[in-house]
N, C-alpha and C. Protein backbone atom coordinates (compact mmCIF):
# COMPACT_ATOMS: atom_id res chain seq x y z
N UNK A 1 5.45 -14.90 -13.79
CA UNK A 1 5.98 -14.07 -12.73
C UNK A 1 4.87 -13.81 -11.70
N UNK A 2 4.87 -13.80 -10.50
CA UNK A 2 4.07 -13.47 -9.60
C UNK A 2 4.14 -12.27 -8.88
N UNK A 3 2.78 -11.63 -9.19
CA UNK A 3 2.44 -10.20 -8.71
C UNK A 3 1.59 -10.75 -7.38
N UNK A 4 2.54 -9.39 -6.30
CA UNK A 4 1.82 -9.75 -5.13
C UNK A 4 1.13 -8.65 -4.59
N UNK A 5 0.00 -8.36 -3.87
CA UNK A 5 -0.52 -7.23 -3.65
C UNK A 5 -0.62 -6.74 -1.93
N UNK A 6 0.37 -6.18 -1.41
CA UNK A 6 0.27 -6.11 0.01
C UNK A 6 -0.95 -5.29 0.54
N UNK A 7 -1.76 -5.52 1.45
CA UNK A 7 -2.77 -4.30 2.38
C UNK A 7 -2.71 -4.62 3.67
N UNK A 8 -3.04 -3.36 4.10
CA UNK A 8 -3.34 -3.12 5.08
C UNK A 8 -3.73 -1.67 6.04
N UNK A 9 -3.56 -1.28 7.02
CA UNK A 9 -3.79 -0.06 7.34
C UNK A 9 -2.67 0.73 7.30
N UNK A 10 -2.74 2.26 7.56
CA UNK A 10 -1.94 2.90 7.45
C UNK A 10 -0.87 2.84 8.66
N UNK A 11 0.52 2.47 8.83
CA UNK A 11 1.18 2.20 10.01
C UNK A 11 1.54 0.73 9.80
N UNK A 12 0.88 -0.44 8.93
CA UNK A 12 0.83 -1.75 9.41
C UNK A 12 2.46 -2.25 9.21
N UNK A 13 3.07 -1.27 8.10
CA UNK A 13 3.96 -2.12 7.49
C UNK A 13 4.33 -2.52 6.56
N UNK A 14 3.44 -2.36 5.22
CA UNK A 14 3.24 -2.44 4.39
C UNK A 14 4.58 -2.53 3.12
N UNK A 15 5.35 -1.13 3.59
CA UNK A 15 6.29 -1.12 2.58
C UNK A 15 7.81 -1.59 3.26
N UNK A 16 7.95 -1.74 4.76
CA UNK A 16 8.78 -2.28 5.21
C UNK A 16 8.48 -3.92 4.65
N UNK A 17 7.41 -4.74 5.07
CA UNK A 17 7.42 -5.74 4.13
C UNK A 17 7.57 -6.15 3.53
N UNK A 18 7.54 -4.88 2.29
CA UNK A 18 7.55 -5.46 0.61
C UNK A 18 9.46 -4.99 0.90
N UNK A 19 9.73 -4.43 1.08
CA UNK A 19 11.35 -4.02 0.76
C UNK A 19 12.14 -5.01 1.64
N UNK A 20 11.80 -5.81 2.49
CA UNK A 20 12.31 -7.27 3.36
C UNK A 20 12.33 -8.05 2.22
N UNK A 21 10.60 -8.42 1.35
CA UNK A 21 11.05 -9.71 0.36
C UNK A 21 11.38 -9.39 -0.94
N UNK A 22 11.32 -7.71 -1.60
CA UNK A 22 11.21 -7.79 -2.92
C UNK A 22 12.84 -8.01 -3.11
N UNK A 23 12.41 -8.61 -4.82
CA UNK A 23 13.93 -8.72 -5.30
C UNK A 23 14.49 -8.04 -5.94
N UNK A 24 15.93 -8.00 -6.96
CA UNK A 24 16.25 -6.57 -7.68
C UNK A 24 15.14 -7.30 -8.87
N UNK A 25 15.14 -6.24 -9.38
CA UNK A 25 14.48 -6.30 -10.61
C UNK A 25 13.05 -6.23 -10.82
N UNK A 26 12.28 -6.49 -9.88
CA UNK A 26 11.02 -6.24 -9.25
C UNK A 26 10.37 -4.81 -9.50
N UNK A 27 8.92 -4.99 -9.79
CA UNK A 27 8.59 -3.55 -9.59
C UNK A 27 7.74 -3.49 -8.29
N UNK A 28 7.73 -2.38 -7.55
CA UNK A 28 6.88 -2.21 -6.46
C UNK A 28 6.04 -0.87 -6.96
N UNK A 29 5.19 -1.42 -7.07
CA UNK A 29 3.88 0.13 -6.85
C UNK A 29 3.33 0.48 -5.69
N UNK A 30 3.87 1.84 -5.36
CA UNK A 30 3.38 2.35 -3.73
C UNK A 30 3.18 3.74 -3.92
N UNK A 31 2.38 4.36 -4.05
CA UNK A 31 1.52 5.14 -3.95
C UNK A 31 2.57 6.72 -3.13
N UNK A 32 2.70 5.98 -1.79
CA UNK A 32 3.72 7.01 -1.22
C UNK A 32 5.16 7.13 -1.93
N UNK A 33 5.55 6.00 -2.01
CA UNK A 33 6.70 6.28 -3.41
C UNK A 33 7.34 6.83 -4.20
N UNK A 34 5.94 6.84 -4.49
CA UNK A 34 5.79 7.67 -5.64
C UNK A 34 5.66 8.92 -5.66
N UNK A 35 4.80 9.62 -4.78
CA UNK A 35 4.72 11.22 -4.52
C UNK A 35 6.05 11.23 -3.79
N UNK A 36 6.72 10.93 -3.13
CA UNK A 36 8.10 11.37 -2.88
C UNK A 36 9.11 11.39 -4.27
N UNK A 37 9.11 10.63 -4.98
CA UNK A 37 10.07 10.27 -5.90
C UNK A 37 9.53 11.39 -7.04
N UNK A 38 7.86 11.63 -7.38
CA UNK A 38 7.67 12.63 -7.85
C UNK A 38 7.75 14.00 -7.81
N UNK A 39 7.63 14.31 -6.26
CA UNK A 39 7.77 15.80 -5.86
C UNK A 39 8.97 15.74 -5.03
N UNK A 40 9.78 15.67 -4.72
CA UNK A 40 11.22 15.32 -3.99
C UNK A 40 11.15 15.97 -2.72
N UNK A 41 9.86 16.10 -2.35
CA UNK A 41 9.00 16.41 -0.98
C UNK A 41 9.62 15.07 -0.04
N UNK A 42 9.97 15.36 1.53
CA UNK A 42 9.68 14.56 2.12
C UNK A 42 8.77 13.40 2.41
N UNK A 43 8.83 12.52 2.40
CA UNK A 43 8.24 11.27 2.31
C UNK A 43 6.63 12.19 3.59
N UNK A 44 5.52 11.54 2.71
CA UNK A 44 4.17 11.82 3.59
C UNK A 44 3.94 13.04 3.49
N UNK A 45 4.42 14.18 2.68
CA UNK A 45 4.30 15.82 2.63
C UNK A 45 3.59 15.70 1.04
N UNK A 46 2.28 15.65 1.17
CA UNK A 46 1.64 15.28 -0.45
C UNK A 46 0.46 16.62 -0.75
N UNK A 47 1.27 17.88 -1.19
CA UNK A 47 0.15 18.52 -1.36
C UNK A 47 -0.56 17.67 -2.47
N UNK A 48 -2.04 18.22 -2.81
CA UNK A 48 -2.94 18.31 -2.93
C UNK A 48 -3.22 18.27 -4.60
N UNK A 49 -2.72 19.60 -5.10
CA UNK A 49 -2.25 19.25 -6.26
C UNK A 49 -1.69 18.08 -7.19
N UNK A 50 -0.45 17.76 -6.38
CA UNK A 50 0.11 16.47 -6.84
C UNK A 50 -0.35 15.30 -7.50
N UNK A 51 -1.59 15.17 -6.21
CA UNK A 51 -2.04 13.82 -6.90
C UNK A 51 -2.39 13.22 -7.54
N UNK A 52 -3.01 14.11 -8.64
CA UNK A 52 -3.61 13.44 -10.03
C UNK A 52 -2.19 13.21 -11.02
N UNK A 53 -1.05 13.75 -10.33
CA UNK A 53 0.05 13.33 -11.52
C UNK A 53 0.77 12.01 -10.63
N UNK A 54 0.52 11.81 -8.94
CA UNK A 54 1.15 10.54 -8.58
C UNK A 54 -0.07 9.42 -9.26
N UNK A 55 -1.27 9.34 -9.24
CA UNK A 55 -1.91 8.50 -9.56
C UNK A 55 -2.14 7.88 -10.93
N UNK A 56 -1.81 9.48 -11.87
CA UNK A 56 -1.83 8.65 -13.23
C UNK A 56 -0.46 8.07 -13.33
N UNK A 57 0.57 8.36 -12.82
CA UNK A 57 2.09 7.47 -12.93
C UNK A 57 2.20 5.66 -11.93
N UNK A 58 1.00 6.12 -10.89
CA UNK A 58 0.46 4.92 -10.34
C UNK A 58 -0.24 3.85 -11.80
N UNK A 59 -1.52 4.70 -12.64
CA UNK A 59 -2.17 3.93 -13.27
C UNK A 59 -1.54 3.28 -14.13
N UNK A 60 -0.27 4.00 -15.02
CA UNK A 60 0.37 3.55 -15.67
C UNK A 60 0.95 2.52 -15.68
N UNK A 61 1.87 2.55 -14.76
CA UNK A 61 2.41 1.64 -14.56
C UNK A 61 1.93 0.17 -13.76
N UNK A 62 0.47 0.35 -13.92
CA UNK A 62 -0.84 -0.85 -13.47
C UNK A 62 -0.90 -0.92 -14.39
N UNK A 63 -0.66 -0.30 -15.93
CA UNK A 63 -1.65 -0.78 -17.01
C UNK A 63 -0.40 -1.80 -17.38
N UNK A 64 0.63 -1.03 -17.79
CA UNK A 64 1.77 -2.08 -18.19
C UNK A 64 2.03 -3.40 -17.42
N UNK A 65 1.81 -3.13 -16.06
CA UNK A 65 1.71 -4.15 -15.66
C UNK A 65 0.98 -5.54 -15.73
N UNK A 66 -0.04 -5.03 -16.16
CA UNK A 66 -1.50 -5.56 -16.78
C UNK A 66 -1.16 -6.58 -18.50
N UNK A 67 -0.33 -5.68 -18.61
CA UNK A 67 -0.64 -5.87 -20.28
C UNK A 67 0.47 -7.14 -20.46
N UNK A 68 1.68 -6.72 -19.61
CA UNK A 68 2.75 -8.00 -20.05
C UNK A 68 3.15 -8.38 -18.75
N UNK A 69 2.45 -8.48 -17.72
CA UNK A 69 2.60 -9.66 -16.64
C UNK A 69 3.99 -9.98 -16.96
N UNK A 70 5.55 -9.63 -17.35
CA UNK A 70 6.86 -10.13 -17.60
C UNK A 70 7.79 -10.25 -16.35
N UNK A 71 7.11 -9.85 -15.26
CA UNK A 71 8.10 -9.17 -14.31
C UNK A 71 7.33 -9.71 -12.98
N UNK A 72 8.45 -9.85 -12.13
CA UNK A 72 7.51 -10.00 -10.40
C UNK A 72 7.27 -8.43 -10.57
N UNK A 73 5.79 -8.33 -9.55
CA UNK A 73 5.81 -7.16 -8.77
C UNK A 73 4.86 -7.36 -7.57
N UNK A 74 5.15 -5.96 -7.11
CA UNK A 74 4.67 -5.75 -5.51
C UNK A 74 3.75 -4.47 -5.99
N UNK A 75 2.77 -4.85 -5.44
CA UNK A 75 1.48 -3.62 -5.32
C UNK A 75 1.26 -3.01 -3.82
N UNK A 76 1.48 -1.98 -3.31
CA UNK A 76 0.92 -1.99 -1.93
C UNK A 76 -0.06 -1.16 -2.24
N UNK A 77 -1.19 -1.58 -1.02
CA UNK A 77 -2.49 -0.63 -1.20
C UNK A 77 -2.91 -0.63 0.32
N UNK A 78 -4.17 0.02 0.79
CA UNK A 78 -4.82 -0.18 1.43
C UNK A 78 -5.47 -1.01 1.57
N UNK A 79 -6.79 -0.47 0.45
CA UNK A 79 -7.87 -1.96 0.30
C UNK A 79 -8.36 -2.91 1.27
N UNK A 80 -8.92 -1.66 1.78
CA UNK A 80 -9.73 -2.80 3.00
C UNK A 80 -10.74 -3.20 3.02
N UNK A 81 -11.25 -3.22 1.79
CA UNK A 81 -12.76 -3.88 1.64
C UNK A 81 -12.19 -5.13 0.58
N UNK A 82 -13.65 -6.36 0.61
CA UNK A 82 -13.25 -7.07 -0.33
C UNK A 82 -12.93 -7.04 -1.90
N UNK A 83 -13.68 -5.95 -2.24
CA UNK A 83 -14.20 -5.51 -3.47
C UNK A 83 -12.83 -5.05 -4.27
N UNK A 84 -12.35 -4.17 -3.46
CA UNK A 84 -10.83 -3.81 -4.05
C UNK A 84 -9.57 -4.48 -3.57
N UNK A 85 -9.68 -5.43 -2.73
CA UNK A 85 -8.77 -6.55 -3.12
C UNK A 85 -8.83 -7.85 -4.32
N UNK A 86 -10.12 -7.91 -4.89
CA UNK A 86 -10.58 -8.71 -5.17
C UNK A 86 -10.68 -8.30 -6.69
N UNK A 87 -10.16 -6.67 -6.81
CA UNK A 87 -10.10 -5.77 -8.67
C UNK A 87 -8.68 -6.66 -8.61
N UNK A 88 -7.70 -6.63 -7.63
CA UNK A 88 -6.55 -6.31 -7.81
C UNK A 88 -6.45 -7.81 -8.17
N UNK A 89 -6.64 -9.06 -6.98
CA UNK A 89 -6.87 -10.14 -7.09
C UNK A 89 -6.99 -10.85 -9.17
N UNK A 90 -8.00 -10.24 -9.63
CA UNK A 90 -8.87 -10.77 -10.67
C UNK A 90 -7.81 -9.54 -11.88
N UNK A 91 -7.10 -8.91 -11.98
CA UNK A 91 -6.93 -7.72 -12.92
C UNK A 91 -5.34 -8.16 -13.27
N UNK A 92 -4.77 -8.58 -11.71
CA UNK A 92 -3.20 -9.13 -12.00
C UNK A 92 -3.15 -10.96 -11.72
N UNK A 93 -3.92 -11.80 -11.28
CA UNK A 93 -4.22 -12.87 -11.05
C UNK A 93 -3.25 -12.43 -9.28
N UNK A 94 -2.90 -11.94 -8.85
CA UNK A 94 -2.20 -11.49 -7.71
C UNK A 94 -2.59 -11.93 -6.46
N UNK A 95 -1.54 -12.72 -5.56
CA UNK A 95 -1.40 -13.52 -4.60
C UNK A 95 -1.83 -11.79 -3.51
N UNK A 96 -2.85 -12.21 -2.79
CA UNK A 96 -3.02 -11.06 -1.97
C UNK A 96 -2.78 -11.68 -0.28
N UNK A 97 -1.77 -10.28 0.47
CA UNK A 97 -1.86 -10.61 1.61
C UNK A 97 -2.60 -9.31 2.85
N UNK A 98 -2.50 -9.66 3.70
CA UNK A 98 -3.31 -8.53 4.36
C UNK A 98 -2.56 -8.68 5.89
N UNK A 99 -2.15 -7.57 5.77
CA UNK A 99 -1.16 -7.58 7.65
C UNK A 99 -2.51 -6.98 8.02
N UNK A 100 -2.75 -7.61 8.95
CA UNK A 100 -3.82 -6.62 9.94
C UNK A 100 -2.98 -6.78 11.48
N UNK A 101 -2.74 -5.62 11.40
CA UNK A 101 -1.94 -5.15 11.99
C UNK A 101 -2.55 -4.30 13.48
N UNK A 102 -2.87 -4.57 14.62
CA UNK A 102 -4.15 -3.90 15.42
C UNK A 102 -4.03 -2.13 15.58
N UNK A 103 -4.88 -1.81 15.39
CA UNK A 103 -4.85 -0.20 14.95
C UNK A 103 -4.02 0.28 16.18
N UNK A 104 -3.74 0.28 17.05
CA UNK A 104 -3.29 0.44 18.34
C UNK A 104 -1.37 0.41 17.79
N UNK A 105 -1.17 -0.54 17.29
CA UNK A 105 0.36 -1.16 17.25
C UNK A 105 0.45 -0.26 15.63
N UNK A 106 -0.86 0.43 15.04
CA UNK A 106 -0.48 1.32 13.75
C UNK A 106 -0.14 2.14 14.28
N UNK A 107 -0.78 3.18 14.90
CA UNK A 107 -0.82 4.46 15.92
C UNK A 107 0.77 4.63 16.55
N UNK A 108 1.15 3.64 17.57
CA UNK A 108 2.23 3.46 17.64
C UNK A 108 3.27 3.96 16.95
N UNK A 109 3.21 2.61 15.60
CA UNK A 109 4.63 3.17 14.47
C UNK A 109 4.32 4.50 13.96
N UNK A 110 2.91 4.67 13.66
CA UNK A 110 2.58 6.63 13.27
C UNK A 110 3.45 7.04 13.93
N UNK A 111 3.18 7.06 15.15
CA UNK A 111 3.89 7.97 16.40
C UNK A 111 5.53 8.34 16.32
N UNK A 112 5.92 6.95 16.19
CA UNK A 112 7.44 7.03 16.01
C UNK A 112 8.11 7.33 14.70
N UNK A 113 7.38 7.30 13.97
CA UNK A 113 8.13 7.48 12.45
C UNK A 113 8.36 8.41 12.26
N UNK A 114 9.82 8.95 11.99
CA UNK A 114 10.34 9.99 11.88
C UNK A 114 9.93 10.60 9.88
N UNK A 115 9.35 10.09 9.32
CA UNK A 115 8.63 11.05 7.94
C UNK A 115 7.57 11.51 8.35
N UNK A 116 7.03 11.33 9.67
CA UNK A 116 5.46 11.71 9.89
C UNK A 116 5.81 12.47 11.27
N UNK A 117 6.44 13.50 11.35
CA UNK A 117 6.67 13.88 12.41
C UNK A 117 5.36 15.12 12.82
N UNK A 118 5.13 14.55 13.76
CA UNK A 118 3.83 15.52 14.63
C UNK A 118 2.35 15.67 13.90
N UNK A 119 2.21 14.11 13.12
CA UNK A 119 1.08 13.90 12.03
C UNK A 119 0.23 13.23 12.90
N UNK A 120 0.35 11.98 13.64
CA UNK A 120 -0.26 11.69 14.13
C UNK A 120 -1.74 11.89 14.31
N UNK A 121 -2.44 13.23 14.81
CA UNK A 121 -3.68 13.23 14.95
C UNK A 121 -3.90 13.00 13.49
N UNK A 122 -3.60 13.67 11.64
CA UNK A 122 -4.11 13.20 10.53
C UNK A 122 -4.36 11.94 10.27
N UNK A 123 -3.05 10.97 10.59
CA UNK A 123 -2.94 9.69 10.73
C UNK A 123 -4.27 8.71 11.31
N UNK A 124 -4.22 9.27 12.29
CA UNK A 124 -5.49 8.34 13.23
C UNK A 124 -6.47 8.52 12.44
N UNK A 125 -7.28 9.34 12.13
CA UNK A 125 -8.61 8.72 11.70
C UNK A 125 -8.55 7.81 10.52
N UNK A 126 -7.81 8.25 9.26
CA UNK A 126 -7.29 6.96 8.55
C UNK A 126 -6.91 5.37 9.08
N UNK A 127 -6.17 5.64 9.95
CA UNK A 127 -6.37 3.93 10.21
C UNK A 127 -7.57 3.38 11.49
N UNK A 128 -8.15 4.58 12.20
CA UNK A 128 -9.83 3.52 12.18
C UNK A 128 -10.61 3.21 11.20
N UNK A 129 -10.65 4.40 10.07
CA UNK A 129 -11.58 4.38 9.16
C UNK A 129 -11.12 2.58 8.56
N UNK A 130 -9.69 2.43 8.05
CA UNK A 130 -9.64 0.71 7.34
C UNK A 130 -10.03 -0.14 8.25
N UNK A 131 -10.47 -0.19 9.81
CA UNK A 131 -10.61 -1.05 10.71
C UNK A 131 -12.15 -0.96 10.21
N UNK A 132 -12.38 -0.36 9.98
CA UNK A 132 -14.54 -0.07 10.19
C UNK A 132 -14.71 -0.55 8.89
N UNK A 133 -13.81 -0.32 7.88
CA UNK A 133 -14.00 -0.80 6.76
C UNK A 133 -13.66 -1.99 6.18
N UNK A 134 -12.99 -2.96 6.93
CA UNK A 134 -12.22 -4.05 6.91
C UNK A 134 -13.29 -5.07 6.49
N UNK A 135 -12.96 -5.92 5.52
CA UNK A 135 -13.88 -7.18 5.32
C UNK A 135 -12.98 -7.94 5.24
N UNK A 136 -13.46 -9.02 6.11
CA UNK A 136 -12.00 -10.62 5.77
C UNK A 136 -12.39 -11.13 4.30
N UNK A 137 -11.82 -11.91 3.73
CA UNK A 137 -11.77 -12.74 2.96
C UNK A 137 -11.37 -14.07 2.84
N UNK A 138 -11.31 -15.06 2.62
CA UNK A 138 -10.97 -16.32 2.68
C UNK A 138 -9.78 -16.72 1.45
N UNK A 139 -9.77 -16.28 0.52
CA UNK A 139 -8.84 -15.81 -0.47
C UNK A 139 -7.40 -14.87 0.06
N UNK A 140 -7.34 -14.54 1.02
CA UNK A 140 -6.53 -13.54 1.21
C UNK A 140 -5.48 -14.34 2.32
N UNK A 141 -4.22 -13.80 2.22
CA UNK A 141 -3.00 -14.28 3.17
C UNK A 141 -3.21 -13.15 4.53
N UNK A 142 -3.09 -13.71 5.32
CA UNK A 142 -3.31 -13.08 6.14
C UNK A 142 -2.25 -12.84 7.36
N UNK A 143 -1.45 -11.78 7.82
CA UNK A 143 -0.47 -11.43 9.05
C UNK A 143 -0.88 -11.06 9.66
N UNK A 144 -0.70 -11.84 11.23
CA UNK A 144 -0.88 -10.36 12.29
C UNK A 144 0.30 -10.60 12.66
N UNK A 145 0.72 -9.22 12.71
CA UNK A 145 2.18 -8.85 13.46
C UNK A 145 2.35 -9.09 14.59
């Protein structure tokens, strides 16, 4: 089964992507997802607290994933360095792609997305920070939108 691992910046697209190709039966691990599906909070409303119970339900379901490879899945992450595309790469044997998406055209969809209403300024420094932090790879699939 082939595990695929989407990145990119925050805004790029990421989970509109994966929900265009995934199939039924598929697992997708997404981080935001998950704190919605865990706290029945509006999508992007993640107190603080939360997160050590979205991340260990994140890890979990990386470990199983890990252990019996039985299933497609979809990973979305950030991961904009090589190093942690390259855990994910080597941990699931996982086809990695990378929308780089120009921070400008992230900002944008920030702007308009109605779960992130009037976030914007939080938003922005997160997606320069993956631009400054960005390493290409030669291993990696690569989109620009």
């Amino acid at each position: 089964m082939t595990i695929r691992a989407i990145c990119g910046p925050p805004g790029s697209g990421k989970t509109a992507y994966v929900t265009e190709r995934a199939q039924s039966g598929e697992l997708i691990v997404d981080v935001d997802a998950l704190f919605h599906a865990l706290s029945g909070l509006p999508w992007y409303d993640k107190p603080r607290p939360l997160l050590k119970y979205v991340l260990a339900a994140r890890d979990g379901a990386m470990d199983e994933l890990e252990r019996f490879q039985n299933i497609g899945a979809w990973i979305i992450a950030d991961a904009p360095t090589r190093a942690e595309r390259n855990a994910l790469r080597d941990r699931f044997d996982a086809e990695v792609t990378v929308l780089e998406t120009p921070s400008g055209v992230c900002l944008e969809r920030l702007a308009q997305d109605d779960r992130r209403p009037g976030q914007l300024a939080e938003w922005m420094p997160r997606v320069l920070s993956w631009w400054k932090r960005y390493e290409k790879d030669d291993r990696d699939i690569v989109i620009t939108p």
